[in-house]
N, C-alpha and C. Protein backbone atom coordinates (compact mmCIF):
# COMPACT_ATOMS: atom_id res chain seq x y z
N UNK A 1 0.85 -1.17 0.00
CA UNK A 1 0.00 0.00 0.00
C UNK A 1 0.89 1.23 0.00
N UNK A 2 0.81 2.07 -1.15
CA UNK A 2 1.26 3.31 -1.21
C UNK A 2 0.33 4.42 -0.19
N UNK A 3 1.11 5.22 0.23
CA UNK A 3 0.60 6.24 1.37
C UNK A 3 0.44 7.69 0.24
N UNK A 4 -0.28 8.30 0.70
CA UNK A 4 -0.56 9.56 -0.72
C UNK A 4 0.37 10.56 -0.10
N UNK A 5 0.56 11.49 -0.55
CA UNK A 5 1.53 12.46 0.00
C UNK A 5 0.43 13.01 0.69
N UNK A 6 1.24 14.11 1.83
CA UNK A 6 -0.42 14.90 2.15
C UNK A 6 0.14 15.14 3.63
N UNK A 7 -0.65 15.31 4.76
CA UNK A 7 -0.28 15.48 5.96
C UNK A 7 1.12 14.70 6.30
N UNK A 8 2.00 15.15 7.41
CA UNK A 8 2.56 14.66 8.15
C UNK A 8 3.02 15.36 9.21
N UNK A 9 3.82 14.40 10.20
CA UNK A 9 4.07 15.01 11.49
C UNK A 9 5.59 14.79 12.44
N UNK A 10 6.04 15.44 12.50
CA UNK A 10 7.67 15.86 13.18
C UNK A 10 7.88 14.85 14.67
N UNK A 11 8.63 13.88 14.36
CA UNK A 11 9.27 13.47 15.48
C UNK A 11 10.58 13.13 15.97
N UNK A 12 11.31 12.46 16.99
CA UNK A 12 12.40 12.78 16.60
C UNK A 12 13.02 11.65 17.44
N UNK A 13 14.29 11.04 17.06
CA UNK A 13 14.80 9.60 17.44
C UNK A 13 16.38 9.82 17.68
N UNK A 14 16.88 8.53 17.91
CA UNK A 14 18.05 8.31 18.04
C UNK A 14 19.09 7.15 17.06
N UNK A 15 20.08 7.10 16.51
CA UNK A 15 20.43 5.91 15.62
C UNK A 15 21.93 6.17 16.14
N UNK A 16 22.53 4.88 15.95
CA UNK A 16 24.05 5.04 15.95
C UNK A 16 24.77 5.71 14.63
N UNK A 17 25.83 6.25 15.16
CA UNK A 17 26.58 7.20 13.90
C UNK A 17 27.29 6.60 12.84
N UNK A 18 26.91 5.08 13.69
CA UNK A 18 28.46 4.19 12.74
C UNK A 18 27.06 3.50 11.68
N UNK A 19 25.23 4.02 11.57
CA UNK A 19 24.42 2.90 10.48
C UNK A 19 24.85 3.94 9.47
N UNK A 20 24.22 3.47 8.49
CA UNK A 20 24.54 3.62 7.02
C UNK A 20 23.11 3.92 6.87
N UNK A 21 23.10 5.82 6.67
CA UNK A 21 22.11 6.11 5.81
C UNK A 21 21.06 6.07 5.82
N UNK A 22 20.97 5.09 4.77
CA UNK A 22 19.50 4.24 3.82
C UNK A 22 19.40 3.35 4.32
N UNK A 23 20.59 3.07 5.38
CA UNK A 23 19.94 1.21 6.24
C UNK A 23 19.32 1.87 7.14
N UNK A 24 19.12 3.05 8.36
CA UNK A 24 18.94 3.08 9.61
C UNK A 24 17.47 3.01 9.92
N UNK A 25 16.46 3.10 8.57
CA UNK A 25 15.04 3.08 8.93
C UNK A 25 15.03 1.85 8.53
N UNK A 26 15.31 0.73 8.34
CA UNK A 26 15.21 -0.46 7.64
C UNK A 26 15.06 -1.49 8.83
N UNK A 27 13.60 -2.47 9.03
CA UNK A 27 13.47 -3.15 10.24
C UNK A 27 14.41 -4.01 10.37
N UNK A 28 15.09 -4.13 11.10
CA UNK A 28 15.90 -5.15 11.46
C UNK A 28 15.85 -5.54 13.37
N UNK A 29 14.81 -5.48 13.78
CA UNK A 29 14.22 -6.43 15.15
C UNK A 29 14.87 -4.94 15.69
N UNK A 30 15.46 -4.20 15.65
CA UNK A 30 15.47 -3.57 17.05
C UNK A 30 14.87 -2.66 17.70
N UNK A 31 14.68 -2.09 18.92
CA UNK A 31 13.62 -1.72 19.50
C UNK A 31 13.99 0.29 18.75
N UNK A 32 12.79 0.91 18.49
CA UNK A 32 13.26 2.31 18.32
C UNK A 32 12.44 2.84 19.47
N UNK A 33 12.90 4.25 19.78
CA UNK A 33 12.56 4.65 20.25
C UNK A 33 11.62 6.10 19.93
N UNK A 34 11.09 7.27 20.15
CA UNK A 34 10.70 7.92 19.49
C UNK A 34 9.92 9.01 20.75
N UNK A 35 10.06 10.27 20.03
CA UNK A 35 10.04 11.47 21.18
C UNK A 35 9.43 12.68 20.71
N UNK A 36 8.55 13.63 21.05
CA UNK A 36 7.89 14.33 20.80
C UNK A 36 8.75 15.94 20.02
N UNK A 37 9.78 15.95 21.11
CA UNK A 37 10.80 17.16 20.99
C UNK A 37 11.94 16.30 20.46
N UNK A 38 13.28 17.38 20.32
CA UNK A 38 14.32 17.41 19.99
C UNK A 38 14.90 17.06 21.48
N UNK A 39 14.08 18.06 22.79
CA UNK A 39 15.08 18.00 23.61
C UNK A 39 14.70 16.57 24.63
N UNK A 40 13.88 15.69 24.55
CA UNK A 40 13.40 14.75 25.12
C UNK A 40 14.31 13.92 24.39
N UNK A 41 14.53 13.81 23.24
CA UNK A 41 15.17 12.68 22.52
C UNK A 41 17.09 12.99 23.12
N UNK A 42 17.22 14.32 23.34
CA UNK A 42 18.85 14.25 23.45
C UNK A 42 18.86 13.84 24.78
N UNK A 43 17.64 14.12 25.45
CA UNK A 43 17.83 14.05 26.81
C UNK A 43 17.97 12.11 27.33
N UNK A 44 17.13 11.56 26.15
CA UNK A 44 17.44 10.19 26.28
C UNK A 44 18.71 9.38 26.28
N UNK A 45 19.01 10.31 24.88
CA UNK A 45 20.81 10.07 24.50
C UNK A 45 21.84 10.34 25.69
N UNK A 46 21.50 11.10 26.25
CA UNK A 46 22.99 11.33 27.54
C UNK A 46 22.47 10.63 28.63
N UNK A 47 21.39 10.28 29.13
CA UNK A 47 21.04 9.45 29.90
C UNK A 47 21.72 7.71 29.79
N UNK A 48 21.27 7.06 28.26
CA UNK A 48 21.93 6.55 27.65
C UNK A 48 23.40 6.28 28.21
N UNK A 49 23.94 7.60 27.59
CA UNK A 49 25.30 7.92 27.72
C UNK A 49 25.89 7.69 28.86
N UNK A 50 25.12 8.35 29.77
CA UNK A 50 25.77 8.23 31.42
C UNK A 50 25.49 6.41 31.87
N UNK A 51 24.81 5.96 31.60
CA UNK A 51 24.50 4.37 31.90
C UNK A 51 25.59 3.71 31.24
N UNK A 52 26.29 3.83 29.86
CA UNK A 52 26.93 3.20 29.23
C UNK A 52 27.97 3.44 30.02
N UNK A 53 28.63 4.48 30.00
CA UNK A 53 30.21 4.99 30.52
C UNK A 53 30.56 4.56 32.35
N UNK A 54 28.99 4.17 32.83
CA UNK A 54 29.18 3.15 34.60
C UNK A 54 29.73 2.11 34.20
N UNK A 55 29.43 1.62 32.99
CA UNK A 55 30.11 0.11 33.21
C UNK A 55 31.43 0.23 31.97
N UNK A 56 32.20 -0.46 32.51
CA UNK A 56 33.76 -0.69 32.28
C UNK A 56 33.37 -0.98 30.93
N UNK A 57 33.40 -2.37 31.02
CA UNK A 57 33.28 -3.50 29.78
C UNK A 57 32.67 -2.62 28.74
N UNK A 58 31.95 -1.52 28.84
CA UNK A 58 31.23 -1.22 27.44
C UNK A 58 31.66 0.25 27.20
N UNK A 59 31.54 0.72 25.87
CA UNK A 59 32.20 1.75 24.99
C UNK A 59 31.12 2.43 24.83
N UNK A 60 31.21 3.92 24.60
CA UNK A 60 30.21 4.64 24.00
C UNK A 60 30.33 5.32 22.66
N UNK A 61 29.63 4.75 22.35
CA UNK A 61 29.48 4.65 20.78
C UNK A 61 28.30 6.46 20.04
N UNK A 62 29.11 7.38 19.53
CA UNK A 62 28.35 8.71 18.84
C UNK A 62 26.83 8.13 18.21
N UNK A 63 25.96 9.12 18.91
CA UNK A 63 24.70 8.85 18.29
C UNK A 63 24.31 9.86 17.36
N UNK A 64 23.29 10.09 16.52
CA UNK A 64 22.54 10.73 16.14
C UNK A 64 21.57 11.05 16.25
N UNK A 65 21.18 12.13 16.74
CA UNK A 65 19.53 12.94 17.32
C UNK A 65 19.03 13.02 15.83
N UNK A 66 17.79 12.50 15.34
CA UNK A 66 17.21 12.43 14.06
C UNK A 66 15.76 13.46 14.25
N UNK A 67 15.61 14.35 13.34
CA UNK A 67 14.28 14.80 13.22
C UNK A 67 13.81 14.14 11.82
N UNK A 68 12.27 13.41 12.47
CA UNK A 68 11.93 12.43 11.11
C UNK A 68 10.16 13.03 10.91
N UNK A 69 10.38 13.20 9.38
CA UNK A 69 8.91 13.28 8.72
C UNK A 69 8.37 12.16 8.31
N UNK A 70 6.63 11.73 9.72
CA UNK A 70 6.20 10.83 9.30
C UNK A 70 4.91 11.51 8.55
N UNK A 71 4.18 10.58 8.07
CA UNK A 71 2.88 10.59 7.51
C UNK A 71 2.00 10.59 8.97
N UNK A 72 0.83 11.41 8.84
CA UNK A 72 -0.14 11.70 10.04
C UNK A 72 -0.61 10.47 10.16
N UNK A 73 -1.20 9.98 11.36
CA UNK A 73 -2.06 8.61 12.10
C UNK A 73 -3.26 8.44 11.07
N UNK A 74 -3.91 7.49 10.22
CA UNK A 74 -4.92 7.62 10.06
C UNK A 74 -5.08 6.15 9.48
N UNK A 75 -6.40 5.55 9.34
CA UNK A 75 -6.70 4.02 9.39
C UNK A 75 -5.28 3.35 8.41
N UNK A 76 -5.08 4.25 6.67
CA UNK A 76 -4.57 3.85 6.00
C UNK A 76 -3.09 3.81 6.82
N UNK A 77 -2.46 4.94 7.40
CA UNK A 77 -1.43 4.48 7.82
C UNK A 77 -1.00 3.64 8.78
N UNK A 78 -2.05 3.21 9.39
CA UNK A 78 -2.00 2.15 11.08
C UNK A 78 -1.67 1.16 9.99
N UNK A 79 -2.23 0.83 9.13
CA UNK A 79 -2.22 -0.95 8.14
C UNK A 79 -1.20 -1.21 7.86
N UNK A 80 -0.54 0.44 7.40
CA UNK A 80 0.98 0.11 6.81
C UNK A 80 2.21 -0.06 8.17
N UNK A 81 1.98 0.61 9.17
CA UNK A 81 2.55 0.30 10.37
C UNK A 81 2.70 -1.22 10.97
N UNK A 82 1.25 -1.41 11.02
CA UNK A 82 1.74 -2.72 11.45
C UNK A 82 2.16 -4.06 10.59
N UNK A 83 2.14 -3.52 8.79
CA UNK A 83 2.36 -4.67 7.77
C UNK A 83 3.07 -4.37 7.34
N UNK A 84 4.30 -3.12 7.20
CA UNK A 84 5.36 -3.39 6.99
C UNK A 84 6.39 -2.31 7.75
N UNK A 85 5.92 -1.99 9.20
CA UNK A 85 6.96 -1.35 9.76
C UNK A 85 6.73 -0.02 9.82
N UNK A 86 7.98 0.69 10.40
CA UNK A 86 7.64 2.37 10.77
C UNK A 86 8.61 3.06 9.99
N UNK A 87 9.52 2.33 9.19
CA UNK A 87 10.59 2.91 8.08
C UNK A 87 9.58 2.95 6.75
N UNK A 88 8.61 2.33 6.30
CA UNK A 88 8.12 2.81 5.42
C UNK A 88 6.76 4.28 5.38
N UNK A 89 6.66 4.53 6.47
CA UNK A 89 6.36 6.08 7.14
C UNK A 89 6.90 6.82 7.05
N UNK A 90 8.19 6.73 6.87
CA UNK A 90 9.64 7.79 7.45
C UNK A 90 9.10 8.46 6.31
N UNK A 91 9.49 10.02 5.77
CA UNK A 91 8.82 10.94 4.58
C UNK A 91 10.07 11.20 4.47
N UNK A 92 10.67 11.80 5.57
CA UNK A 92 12.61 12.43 5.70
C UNK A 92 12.99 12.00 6.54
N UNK A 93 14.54 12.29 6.90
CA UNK A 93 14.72 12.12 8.35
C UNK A 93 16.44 13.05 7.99
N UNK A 94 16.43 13.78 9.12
CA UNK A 94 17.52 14.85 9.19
C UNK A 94 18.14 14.58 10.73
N UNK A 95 19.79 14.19 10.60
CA UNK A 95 20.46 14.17 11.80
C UNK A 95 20.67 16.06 11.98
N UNK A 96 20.15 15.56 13.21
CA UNK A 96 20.17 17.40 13.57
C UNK A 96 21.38 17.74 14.91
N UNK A 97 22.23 16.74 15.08
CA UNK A 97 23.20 16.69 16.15
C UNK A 97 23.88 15.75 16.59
N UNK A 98 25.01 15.49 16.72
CA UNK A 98 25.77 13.79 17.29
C UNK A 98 26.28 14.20 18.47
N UNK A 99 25.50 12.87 19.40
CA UNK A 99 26.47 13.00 20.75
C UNK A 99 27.73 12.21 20.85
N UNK A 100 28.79 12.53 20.91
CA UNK A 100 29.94 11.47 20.86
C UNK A 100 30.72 11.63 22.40
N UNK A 101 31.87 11.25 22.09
CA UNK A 101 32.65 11.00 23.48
C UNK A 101 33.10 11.78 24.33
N UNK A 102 32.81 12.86 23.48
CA UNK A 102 33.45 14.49 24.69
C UNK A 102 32.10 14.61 25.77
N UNK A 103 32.63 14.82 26.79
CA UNK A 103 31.77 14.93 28.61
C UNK A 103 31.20 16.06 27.62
């Protein structure tokens, strides 16, 4: 099912700096997350951040704060949500900031 152009609506995520592109909306089982603001989503990322850098054994890896254009909620788009995912919604998606290893 093609989605018509027409409404959509601003949200905003997180991806690692090291995906590729055209892969990072592409389902591959992992959990996304997704946030109303810009500053809720960075605020996830350093939270994130501070959890990773307690434990030894693990590295912190630069993210990307994403602002993404979906298509608005409506019956046609719930069908496509749940039959083939939330990357075929995506309209754009713009890294608008990377958190990396500097405190």
């Amino acid at each position: 099912m093609k989605l018509a152009d027409g409404l959509h609506c601003t949200l905003y995520s997180y991806s690692p700096a090291t995906a590729q592109r055209k892969q990072r909306w592409h389902e591959d089982g992992g959990q996304r997350h997704f946030y109303g603001t810009a500053e809720a989503a960075r605020q996830a990322v350093l939270y994130l951040k501070r959890e990773v850098k307690r434990d030894p054994e693990h590295v912190w890896e630069p993210m990307h704060l994403e602002k993404l254009e979906i298509a608005v909620p409506s019956t046609d788009v719930l069908v496509v949500l749940l039959n083939q995912g939330v990357s075929s919604l995506v309209k754009s998606c713009d890294i608008i900031e990377t958190i990396d290893n500097v405190d």
